[in-house]
PDB file of N, CA and C in Angstrom:
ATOM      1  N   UNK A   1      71.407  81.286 107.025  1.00  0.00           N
ATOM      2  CA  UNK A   1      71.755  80.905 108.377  1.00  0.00           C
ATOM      3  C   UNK A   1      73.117  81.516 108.708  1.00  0.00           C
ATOM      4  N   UNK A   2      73.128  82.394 109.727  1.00  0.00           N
ATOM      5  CA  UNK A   2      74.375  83.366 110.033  1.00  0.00           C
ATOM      6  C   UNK A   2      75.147  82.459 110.689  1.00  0.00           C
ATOM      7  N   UNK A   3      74.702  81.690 111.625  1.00  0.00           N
ATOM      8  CA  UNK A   3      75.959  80.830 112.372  1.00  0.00           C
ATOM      9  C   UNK A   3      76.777  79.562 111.048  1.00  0.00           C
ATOM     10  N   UNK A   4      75.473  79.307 110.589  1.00  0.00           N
ATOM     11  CA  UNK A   4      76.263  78.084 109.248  1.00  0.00           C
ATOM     12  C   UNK A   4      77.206  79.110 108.304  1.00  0.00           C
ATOM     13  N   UNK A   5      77.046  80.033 107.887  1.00  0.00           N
ATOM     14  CA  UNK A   5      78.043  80.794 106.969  1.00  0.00           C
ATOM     15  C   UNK A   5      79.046  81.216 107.994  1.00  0.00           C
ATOM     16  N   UNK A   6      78.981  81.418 109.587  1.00  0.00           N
ATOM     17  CA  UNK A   6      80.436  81.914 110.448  1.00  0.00           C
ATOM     18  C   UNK A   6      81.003  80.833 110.134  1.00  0.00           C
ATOM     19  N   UNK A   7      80.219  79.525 110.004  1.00  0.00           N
ATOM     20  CA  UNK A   7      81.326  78.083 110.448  1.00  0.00           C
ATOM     21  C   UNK A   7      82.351  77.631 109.053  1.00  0.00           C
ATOM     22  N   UNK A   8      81.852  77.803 108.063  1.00  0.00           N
ATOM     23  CA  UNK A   8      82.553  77.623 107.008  1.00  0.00           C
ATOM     24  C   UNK A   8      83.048  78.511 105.730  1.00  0.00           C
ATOM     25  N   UNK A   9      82.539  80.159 106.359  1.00  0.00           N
ATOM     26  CA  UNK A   9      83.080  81.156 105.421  1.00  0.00           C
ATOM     27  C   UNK A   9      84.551  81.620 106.150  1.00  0.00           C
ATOM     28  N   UNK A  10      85.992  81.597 105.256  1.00  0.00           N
ATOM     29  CA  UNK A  10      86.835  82.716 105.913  1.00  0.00           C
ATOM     30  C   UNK A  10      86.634  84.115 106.118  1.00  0.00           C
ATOM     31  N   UNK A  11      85.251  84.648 105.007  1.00  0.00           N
ATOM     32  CA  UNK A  11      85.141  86.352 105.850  1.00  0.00           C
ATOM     33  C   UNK A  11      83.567  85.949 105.646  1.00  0.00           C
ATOM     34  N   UNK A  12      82.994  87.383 106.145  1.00  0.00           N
ATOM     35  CA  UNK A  12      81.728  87.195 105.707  1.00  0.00           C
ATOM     36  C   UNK A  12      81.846  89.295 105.685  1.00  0.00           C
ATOM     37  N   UNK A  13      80.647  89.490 104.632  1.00  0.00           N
ATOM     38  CA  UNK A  13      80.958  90.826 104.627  1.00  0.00           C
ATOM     39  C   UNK A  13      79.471  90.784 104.637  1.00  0.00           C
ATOM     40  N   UNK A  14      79.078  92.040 105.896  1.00  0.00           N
ATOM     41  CA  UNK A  14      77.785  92.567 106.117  1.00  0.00           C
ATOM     42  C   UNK A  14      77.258  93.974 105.661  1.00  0.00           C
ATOM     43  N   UNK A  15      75.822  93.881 105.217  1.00  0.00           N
ATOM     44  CA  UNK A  15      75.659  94.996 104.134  1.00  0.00           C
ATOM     45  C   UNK A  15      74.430  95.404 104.841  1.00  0.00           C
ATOM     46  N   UNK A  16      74.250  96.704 104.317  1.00  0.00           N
ATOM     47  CA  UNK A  16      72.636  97.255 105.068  1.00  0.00           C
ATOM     48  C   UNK A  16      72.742  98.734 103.964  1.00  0.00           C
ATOM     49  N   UNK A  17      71.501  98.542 103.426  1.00  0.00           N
ATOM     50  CA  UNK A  17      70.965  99.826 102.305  1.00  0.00           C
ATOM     51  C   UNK A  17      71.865  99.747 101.327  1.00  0.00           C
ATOM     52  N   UNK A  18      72.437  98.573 100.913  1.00  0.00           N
ATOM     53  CA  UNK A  18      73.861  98.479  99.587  1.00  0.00           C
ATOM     54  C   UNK A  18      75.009  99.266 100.391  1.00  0.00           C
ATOM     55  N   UNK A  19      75.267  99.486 101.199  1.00  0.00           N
ATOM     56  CA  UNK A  19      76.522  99.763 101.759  1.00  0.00           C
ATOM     57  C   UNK A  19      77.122  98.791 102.795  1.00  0.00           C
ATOM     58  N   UNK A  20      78.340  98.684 102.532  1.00  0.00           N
ATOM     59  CA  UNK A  20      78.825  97.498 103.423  1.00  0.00           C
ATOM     60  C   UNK A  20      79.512  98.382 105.059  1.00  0.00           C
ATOM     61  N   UNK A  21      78.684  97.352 105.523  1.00  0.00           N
ATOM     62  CA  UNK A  21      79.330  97.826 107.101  1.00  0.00           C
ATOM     63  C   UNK A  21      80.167  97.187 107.399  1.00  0.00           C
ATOM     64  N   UNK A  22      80.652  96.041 107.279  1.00  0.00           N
ATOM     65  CA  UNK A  22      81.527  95.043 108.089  1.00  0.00           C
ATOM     66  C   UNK A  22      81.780  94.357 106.490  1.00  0.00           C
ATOM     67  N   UNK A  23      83.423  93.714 106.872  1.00  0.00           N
ATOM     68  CA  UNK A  23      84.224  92.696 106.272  1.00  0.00           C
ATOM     69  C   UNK A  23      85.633  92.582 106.608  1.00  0.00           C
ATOM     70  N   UNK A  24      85.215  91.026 107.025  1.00  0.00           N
ATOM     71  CA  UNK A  24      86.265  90.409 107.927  1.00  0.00           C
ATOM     72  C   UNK A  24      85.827  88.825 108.055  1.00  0.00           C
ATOM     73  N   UNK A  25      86.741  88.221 108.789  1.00  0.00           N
ATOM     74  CA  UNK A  25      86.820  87.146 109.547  1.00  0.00           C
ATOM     75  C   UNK A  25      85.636  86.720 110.372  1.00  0.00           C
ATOM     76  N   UNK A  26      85.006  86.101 110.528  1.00  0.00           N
ATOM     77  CA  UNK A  26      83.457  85.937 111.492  1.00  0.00           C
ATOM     78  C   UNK A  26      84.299  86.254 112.857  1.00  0.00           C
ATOM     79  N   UNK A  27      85.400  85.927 113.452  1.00  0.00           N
ATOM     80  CA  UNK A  27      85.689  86.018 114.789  1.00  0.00           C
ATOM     81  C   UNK A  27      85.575  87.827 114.835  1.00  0.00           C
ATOM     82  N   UNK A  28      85.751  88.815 113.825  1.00  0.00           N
ATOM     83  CA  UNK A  28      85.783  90.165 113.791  1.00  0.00           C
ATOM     84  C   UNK A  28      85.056  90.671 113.360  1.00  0.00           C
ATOM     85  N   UNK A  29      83.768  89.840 112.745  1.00  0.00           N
ATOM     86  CA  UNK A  29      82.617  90.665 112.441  1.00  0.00           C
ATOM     87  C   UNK A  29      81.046  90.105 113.092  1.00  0.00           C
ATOM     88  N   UNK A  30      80.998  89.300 113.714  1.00  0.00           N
ATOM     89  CA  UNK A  30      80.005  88.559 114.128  1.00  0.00           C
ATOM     90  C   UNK A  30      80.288  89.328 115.375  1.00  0.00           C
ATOM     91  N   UNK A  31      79.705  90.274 115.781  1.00  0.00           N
ATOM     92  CA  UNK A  31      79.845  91.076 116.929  1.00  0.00           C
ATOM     93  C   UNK A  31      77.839  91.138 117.570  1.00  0.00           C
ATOM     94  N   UNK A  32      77.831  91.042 118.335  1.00  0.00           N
ATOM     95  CA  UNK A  32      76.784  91.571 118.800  1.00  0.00           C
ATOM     96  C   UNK A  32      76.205  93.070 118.389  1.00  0.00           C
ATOM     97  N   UNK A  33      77.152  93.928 118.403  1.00  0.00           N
ATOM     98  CA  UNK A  33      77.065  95.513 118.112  1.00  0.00           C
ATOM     99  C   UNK A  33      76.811  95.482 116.251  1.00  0.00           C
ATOM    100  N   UNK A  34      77.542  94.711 115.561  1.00  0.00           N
ATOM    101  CA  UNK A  34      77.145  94.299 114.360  1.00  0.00           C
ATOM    102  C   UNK A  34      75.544  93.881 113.904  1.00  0.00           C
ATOM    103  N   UNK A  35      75.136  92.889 114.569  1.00  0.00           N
ATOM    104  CA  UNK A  35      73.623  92.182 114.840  1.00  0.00           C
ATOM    105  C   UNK A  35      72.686  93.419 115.233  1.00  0.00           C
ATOM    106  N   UNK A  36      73.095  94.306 115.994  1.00  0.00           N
ATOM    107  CA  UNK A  36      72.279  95.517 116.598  1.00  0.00           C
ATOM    108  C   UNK A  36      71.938  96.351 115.189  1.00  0.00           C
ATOM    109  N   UNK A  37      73.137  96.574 114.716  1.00  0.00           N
ATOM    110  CA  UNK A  37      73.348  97.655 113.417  1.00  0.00           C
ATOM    111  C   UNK A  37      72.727  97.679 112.272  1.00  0.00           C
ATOM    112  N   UNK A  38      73.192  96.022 112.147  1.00  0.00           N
ATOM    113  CA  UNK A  38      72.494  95.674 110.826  1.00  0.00           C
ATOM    114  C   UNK A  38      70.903  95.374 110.998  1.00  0.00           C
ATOM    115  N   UNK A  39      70.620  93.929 112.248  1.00  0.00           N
ATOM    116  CA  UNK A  39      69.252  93.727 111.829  1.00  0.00           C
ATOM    117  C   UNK A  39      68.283  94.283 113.343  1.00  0.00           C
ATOM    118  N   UNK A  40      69.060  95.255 113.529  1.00  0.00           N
ATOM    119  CA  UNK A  40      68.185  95.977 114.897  1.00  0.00           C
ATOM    120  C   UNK A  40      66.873  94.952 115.951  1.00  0.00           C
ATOM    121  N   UNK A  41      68.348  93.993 116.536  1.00  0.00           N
ATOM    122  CA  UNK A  41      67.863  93.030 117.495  1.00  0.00           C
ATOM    123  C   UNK A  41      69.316  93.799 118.415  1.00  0.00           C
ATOM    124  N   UNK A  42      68.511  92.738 119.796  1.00  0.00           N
ATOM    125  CA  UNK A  42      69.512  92.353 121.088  1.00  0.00           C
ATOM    126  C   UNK A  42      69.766  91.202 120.651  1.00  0.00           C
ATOM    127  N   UNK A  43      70.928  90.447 120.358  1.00  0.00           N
ATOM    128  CA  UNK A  43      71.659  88.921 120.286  1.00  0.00           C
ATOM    129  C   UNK A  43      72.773  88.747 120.979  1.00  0.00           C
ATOM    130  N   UNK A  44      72.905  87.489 121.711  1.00  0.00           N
ATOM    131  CA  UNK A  44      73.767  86.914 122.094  1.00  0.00           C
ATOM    132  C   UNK A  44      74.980  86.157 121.160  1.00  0.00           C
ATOM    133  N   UNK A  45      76.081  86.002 120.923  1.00  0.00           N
ATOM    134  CA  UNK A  45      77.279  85.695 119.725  1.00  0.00           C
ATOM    135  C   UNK A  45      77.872  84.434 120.677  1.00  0.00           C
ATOM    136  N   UNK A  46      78.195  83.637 120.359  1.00  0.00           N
ATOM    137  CA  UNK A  46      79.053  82.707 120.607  1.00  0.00           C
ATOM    138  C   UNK A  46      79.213  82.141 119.675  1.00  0.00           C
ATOM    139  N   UNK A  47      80.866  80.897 120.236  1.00  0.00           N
ATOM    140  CA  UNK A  47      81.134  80.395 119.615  1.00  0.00           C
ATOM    141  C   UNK A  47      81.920  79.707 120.485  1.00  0.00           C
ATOM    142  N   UNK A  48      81.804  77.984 120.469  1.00  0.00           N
ATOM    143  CA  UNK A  48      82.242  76.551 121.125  1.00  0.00           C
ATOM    144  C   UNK A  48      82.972  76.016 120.222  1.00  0.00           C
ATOM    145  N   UNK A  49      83.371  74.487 120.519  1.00  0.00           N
ATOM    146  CA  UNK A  49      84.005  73.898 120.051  1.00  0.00           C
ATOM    147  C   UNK A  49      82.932  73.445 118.820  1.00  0.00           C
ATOM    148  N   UNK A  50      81.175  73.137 118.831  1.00  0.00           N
ATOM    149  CA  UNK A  50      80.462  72.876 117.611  1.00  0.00           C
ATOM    150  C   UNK A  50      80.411  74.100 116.806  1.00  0.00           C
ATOM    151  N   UNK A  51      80.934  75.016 117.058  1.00  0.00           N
ATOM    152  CA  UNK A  51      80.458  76.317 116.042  1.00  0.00           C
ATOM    153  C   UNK A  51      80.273  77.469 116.439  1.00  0.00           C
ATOM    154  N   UNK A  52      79.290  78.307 115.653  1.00  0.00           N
ATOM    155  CA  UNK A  52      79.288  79.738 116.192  1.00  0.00           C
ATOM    156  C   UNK A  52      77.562  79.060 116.787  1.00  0.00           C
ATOM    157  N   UNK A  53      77.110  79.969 117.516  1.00  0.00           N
ATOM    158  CA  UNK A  53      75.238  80.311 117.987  1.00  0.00           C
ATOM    159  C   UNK A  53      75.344  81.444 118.122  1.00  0.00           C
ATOM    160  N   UNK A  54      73.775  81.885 117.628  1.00  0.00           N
ATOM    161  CA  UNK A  54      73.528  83.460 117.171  1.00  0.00           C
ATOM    162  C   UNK A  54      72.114  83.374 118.208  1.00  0.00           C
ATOM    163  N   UNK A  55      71.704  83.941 118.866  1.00  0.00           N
ATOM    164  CA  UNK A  55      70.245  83.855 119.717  1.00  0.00           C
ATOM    165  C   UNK A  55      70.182  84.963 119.953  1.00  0.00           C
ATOM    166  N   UNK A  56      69.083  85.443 119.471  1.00  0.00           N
ATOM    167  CA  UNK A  56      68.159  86.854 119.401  1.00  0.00           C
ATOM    168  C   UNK A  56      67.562  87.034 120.622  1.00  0.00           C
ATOM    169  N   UNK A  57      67.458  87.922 121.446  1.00  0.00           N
ATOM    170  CA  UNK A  57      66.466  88.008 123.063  1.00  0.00           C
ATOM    171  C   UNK A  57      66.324  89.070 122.336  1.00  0.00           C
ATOM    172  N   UNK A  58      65.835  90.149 121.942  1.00  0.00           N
ATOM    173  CA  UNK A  58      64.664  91.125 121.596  1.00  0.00           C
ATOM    174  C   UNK A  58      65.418  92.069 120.499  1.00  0.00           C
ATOM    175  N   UNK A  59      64.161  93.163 120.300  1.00  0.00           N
ATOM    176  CA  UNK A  59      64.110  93.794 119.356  1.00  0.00           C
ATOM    177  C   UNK A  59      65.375  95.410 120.115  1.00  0.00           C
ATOM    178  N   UNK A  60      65.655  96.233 119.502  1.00  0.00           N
ATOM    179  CA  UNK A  60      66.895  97.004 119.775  1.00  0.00           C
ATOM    180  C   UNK A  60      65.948  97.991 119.854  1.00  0.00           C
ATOM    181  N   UNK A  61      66.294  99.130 120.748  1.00  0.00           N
ATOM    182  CA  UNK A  61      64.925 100.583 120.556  1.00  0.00           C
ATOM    183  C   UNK A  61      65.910 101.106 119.591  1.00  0.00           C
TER     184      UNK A  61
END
């Protein structure tokens, strides 16, 4: 669960084919353009006072 690991990891480091693309802070790596890269969706990123929300609206061409 990507939003439960933003809420209580200080980094999170994102990987695709054993190479790391991202590592950082969830406020600097939980990017939308990140979500595109790695799991080739359209997602929406937020984050409120309960946490982060991650919501997928479609697949990326």
């Amino acid at each position: 669960d990507i939003a439960l690991a933003a809420r209580f990891a200080d980094r999170l480091i994102w990987m695709k084919d054993g190479e790391i693309l991202a590592n950082g802070a969830p406020e600097e790596t939980l990017t939308v353009a990140q979500m595109k890269q790695i799991f080739a969706v359209d997602a929406v990123v937020a984050k409120d006072q309960n946490g982060w929300s991650l919501t997928v609206t479609g697949r990326s061409a």
